[in-house]
PDB file of N, CA and C in Angstrom:
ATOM      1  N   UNK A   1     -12.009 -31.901   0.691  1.00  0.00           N
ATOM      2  CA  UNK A   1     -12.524 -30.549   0.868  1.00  0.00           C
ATOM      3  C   UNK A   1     -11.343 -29.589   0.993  1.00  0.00           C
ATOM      4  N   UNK A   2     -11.126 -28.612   0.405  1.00  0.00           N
ATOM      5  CA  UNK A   2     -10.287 -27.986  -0.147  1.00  0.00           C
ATOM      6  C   UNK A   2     -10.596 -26.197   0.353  1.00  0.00           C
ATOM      7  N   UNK A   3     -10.138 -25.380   1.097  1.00  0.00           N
ATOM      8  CA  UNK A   3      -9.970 -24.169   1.920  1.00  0.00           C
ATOM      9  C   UNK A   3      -9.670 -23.490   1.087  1.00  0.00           C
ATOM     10  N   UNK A   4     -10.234 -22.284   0.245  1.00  0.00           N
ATOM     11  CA  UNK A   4      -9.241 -21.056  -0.043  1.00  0.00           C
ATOM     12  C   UNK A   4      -8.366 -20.447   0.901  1.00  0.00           C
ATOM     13  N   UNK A   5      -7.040 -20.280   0.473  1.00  0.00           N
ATOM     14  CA  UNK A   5      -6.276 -19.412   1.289  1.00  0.00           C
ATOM     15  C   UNK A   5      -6.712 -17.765   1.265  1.00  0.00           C
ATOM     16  N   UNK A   6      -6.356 -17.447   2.826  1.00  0.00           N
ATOM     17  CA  UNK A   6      -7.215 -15.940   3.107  1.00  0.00           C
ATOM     18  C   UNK A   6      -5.543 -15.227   2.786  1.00  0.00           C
ATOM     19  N   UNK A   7      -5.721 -14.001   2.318  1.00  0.00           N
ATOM     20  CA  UNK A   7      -4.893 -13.384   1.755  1.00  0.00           C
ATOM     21  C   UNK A   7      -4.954 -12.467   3.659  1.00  0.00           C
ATOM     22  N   UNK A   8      -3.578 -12.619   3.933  1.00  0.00           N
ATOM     23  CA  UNK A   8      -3.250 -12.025   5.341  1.00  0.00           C
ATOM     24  C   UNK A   8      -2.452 -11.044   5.130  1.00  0.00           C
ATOM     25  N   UNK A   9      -2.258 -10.002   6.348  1.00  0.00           N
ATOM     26  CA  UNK A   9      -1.104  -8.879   5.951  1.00  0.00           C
ATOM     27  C   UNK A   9      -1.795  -7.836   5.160  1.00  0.00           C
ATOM     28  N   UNK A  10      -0.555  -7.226   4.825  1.00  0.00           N
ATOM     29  CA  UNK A  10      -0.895  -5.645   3.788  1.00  0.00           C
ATOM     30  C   UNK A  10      -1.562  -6.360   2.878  1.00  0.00           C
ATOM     31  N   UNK A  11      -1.439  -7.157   2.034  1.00  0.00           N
ATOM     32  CA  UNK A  11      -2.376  -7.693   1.078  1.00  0.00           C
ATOM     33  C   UNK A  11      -3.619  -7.454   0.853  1.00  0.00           C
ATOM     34  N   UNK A  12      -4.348  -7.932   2.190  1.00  0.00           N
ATOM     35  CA  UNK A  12      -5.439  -7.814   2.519  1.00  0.00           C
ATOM     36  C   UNK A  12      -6.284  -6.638   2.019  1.00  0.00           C
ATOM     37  N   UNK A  13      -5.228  -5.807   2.118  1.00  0.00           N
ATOM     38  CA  UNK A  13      -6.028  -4.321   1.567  1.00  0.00           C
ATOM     39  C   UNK A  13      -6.098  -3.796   0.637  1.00  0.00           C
ATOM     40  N   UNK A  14      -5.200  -4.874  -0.243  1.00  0.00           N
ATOM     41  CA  UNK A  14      -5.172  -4.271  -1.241  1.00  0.00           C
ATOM     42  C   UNK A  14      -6.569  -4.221  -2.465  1.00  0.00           C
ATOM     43  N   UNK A  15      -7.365  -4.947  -2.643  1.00  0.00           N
ATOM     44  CA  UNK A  15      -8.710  -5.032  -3.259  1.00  0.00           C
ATOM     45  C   UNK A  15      -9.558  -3.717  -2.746  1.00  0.00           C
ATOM     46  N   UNK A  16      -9.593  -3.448  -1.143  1.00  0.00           N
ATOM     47  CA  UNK A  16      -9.945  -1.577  -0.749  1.00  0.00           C
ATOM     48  C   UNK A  16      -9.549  -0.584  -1.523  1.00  0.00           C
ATOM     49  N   UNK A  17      -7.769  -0.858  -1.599  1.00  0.00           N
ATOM     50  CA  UNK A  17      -7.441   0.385  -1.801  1.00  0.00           C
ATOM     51  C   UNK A  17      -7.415   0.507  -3.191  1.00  0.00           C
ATOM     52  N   UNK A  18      -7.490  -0.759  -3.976  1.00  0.00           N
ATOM     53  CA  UNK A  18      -8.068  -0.854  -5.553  1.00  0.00           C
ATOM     54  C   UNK A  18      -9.454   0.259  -5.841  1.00  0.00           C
ATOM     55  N   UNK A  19     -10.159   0.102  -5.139  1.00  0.00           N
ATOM     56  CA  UNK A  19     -11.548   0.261  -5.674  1.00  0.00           C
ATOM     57  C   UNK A  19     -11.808   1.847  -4.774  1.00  0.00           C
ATOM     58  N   UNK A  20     -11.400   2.123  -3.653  1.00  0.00           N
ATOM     59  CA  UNK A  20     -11.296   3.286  -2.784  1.00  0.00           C
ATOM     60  C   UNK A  20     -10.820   4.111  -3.989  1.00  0.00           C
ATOM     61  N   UNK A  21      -9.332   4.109  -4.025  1.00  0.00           N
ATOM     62  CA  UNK A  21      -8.808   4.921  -5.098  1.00  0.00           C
ATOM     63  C   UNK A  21      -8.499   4.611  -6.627  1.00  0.00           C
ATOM     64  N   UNK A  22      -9.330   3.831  -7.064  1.00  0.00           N
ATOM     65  CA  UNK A  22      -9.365   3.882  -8.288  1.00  0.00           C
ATOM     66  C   UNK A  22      -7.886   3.664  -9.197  1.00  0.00           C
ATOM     67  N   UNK A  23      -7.354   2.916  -8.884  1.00  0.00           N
ATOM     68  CA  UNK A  23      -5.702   2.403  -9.206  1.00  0.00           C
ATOM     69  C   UNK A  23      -4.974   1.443  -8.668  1.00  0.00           C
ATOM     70  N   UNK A  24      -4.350   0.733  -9.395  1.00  0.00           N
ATOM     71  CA  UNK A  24      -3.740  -0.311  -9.537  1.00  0.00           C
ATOM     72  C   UNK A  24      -3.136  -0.389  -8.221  1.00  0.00           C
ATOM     73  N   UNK A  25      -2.676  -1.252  -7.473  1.00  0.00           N
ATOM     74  CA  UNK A  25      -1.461  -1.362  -6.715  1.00  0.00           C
ATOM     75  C   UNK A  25      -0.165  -1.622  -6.963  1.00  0.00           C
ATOM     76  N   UNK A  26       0.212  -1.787  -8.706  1.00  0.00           N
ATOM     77  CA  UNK A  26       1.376  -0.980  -9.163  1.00  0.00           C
ATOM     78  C   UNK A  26       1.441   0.378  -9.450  1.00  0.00           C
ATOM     79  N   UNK A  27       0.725   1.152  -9.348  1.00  0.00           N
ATOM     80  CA  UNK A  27       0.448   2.545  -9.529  1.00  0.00           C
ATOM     81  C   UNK A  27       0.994   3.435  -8.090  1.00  0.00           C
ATOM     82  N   UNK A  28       0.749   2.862  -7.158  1.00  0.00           N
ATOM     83  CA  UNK A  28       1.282   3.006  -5.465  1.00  0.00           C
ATOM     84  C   UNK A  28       2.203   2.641  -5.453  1.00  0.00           C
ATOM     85  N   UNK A  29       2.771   1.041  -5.938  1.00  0.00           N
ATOM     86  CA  UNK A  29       4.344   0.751  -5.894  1.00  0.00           C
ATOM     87  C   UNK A  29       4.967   1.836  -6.523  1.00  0.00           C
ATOM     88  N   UNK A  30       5.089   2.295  -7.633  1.00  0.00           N
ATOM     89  CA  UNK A  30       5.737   3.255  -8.722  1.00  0.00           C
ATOM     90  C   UNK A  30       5.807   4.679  -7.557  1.00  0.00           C
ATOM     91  N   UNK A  31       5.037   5.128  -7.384  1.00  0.00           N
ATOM     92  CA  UNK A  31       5.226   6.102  -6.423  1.00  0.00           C
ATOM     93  C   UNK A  31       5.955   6.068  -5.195  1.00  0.00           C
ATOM     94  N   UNK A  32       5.571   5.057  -4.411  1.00  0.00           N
ATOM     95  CA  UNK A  32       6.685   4.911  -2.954  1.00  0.00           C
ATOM     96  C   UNK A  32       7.970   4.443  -4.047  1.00  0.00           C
ATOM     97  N   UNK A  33       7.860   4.076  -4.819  1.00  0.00           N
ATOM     98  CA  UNK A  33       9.960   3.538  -5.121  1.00  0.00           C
ATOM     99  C   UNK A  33      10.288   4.768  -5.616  1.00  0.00           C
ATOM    100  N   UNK A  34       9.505   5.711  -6.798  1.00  0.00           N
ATOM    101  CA  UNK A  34       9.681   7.015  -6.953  1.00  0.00           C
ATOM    102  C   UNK A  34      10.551   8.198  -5.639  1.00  0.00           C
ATOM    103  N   UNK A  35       9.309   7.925  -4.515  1.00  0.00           N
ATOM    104  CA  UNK A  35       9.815   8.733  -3.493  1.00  0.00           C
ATOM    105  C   UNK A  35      11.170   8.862  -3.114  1.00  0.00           C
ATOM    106  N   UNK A  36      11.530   7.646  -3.426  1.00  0.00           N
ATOM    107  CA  UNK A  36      13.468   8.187  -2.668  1.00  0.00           C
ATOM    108  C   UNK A  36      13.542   6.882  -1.534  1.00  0.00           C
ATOM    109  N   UNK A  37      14.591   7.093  -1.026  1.00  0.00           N
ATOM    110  CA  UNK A  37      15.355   6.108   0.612  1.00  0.00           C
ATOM    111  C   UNK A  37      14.690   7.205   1.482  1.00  0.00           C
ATOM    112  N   UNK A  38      12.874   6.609   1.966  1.00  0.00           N
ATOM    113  CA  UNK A  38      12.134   7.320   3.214  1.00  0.00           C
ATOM    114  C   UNK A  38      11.976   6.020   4.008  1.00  0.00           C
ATOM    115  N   UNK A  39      12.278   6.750   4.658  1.00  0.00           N
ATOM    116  CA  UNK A  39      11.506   5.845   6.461  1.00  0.00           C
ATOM    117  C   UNK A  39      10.706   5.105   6.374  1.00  0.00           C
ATOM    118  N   UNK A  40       9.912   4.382   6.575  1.00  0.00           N
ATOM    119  CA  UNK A  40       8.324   3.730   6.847  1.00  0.00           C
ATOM    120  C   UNK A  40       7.081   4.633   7.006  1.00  0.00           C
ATOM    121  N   UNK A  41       7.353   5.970   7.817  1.00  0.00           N
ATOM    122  CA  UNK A  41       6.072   6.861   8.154  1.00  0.00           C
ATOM    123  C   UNK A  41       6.807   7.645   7.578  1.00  0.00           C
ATOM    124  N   UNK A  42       7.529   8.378   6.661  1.00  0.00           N
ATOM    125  CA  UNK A  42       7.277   9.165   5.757  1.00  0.00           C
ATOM    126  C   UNK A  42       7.040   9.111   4.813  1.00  0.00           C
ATOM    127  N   UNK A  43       7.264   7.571   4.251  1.00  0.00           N
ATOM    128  CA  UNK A  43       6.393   6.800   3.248  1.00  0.00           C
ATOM    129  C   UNK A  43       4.617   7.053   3.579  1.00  0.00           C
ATOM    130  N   UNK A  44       4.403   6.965   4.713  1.00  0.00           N
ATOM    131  CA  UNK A  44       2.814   6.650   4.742  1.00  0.00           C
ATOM    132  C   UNK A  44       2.590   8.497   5.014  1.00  0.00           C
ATOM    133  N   UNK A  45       3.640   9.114   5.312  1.00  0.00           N
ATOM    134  CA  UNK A  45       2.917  10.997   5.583  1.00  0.00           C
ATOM    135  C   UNK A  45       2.773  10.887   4.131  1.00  0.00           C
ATOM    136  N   UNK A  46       3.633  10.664   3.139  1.00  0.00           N
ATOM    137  CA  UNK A  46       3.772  10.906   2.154  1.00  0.00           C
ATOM    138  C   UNK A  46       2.376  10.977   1.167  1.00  0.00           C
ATOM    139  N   UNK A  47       2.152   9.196   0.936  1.00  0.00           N
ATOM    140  CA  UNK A  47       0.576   9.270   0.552  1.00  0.00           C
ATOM    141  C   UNK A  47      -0.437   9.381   0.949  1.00  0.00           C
ATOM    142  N   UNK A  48      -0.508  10.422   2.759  1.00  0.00           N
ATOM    143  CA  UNK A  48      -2.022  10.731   2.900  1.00  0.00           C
ATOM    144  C   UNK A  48      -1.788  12.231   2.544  1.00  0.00           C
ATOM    145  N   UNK A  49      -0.469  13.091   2.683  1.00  0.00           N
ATOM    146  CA  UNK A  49      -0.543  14.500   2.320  1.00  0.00           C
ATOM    147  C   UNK A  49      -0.528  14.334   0.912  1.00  0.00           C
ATOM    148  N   UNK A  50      -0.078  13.944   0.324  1.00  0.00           N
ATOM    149  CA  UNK A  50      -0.227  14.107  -1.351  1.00  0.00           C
ATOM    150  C   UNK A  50      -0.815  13.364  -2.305  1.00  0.00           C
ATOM    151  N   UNK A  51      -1.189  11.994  -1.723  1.00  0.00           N
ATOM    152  CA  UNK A  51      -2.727  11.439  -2.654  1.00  0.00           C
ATOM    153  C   UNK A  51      -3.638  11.295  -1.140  1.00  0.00           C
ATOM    154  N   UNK A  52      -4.199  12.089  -0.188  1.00  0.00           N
ATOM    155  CA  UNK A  52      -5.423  11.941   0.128  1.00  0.00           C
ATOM    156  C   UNK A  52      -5.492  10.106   0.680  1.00  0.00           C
ATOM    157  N   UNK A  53      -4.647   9.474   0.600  1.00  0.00           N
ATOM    158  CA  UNK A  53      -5.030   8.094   1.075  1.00  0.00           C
ATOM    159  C   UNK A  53      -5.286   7.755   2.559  1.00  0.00           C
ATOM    160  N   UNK A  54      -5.916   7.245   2.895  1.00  0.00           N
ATOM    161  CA  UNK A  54      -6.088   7.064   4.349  1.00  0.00           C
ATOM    162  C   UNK A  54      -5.101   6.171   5.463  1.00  0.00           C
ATOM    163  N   UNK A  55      -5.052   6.643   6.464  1.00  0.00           N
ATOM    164  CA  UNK A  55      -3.655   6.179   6.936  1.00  0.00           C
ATOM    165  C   UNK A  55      -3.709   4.947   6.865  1.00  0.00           C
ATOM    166  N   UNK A  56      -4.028   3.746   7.178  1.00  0.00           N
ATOM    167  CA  UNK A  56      -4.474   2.433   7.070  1.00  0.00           C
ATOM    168  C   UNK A  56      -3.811   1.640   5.943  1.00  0.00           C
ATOM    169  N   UNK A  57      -4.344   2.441   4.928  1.00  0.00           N
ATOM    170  CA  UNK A  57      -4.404   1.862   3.316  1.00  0.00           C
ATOM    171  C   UNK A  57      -3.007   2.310   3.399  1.00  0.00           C
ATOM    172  N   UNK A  58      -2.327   3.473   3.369  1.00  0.00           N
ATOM    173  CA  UNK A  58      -1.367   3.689   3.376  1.00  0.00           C
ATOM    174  C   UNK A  58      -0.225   3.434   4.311  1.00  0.00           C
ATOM    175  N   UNK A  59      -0.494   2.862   5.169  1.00  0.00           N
ATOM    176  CA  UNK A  59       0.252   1.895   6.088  1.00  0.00           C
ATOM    177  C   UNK A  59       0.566   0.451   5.575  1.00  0.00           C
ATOM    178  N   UNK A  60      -0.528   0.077   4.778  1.00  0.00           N
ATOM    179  CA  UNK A  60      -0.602  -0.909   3.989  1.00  0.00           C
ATOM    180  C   UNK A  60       0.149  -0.846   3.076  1.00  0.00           C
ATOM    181  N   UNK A  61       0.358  -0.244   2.696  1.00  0.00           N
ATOM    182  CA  UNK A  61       1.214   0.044   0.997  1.00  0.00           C
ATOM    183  C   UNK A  61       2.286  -0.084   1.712  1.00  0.00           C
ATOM    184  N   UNK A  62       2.608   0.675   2.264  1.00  0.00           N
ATOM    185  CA  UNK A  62       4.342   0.870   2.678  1.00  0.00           C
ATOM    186  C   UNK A  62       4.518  -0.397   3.164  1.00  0.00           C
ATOM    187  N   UNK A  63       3.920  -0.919   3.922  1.00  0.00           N
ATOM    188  CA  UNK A  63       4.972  -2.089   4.501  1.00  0.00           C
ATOM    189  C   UNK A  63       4.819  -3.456   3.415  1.00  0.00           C
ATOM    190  N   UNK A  64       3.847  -3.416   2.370  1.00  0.00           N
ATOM    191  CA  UNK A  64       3.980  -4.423   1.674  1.00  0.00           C
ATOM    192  C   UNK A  64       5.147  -3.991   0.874  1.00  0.00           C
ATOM    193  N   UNK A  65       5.212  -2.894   0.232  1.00  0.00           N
ATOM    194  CA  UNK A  65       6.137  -2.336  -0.572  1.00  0.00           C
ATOM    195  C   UNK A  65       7.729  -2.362  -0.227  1.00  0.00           C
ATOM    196  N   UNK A  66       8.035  -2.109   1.019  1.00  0.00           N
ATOM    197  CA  UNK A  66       9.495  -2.144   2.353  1.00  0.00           C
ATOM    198  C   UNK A  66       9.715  -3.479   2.019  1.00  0.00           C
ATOM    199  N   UNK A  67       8.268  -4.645   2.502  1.00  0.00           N
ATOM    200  CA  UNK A  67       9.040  -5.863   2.618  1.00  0.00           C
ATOM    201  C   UNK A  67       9.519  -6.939   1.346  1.00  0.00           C
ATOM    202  N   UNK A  68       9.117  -6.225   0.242  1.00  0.00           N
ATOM    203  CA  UNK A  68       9.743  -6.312  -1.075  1.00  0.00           C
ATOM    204  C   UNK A  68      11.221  -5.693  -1.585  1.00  0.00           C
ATOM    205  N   UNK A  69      11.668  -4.926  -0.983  1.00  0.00           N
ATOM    206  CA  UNK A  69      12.986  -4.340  -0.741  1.00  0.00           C
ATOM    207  C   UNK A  69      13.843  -5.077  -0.086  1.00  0.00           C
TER     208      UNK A  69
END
């Protein structure tokens, strides 16, 4: 008997923030690497003042995105 593995972490959100906002989660990568050398929370001010994303989702992004750096 054989367990799917549960997708843990920022991951997790990413299938939300697929279907919430209608775009890829390379479409979010491209933008935070776009942004420049920001912080962690000006990464996440970043995409709720200028795509509307919700802090969460966008908390999500950034730190999956950081810990790929």
């Amino acid at each position: 008997m054989t367990e799917t593995a549960k997708v843990k972490g920022p991951a997790s959100y990413f299938p939300s923030i697929e279907k919430t906002y209608a775009k890829p989660i390379a479409h979010w990568m491209a933008i935070l690497q776009e942004a420049g050398p920001l912080k962690h929370m000006e990464l996440v001010n970043q995409l709720k003042a200028q795509h509307q994303i919700g802090h969460g989702h966008a908390n999500a992004l950034v730190a999956a995105f950081l810990a790929k750096k």
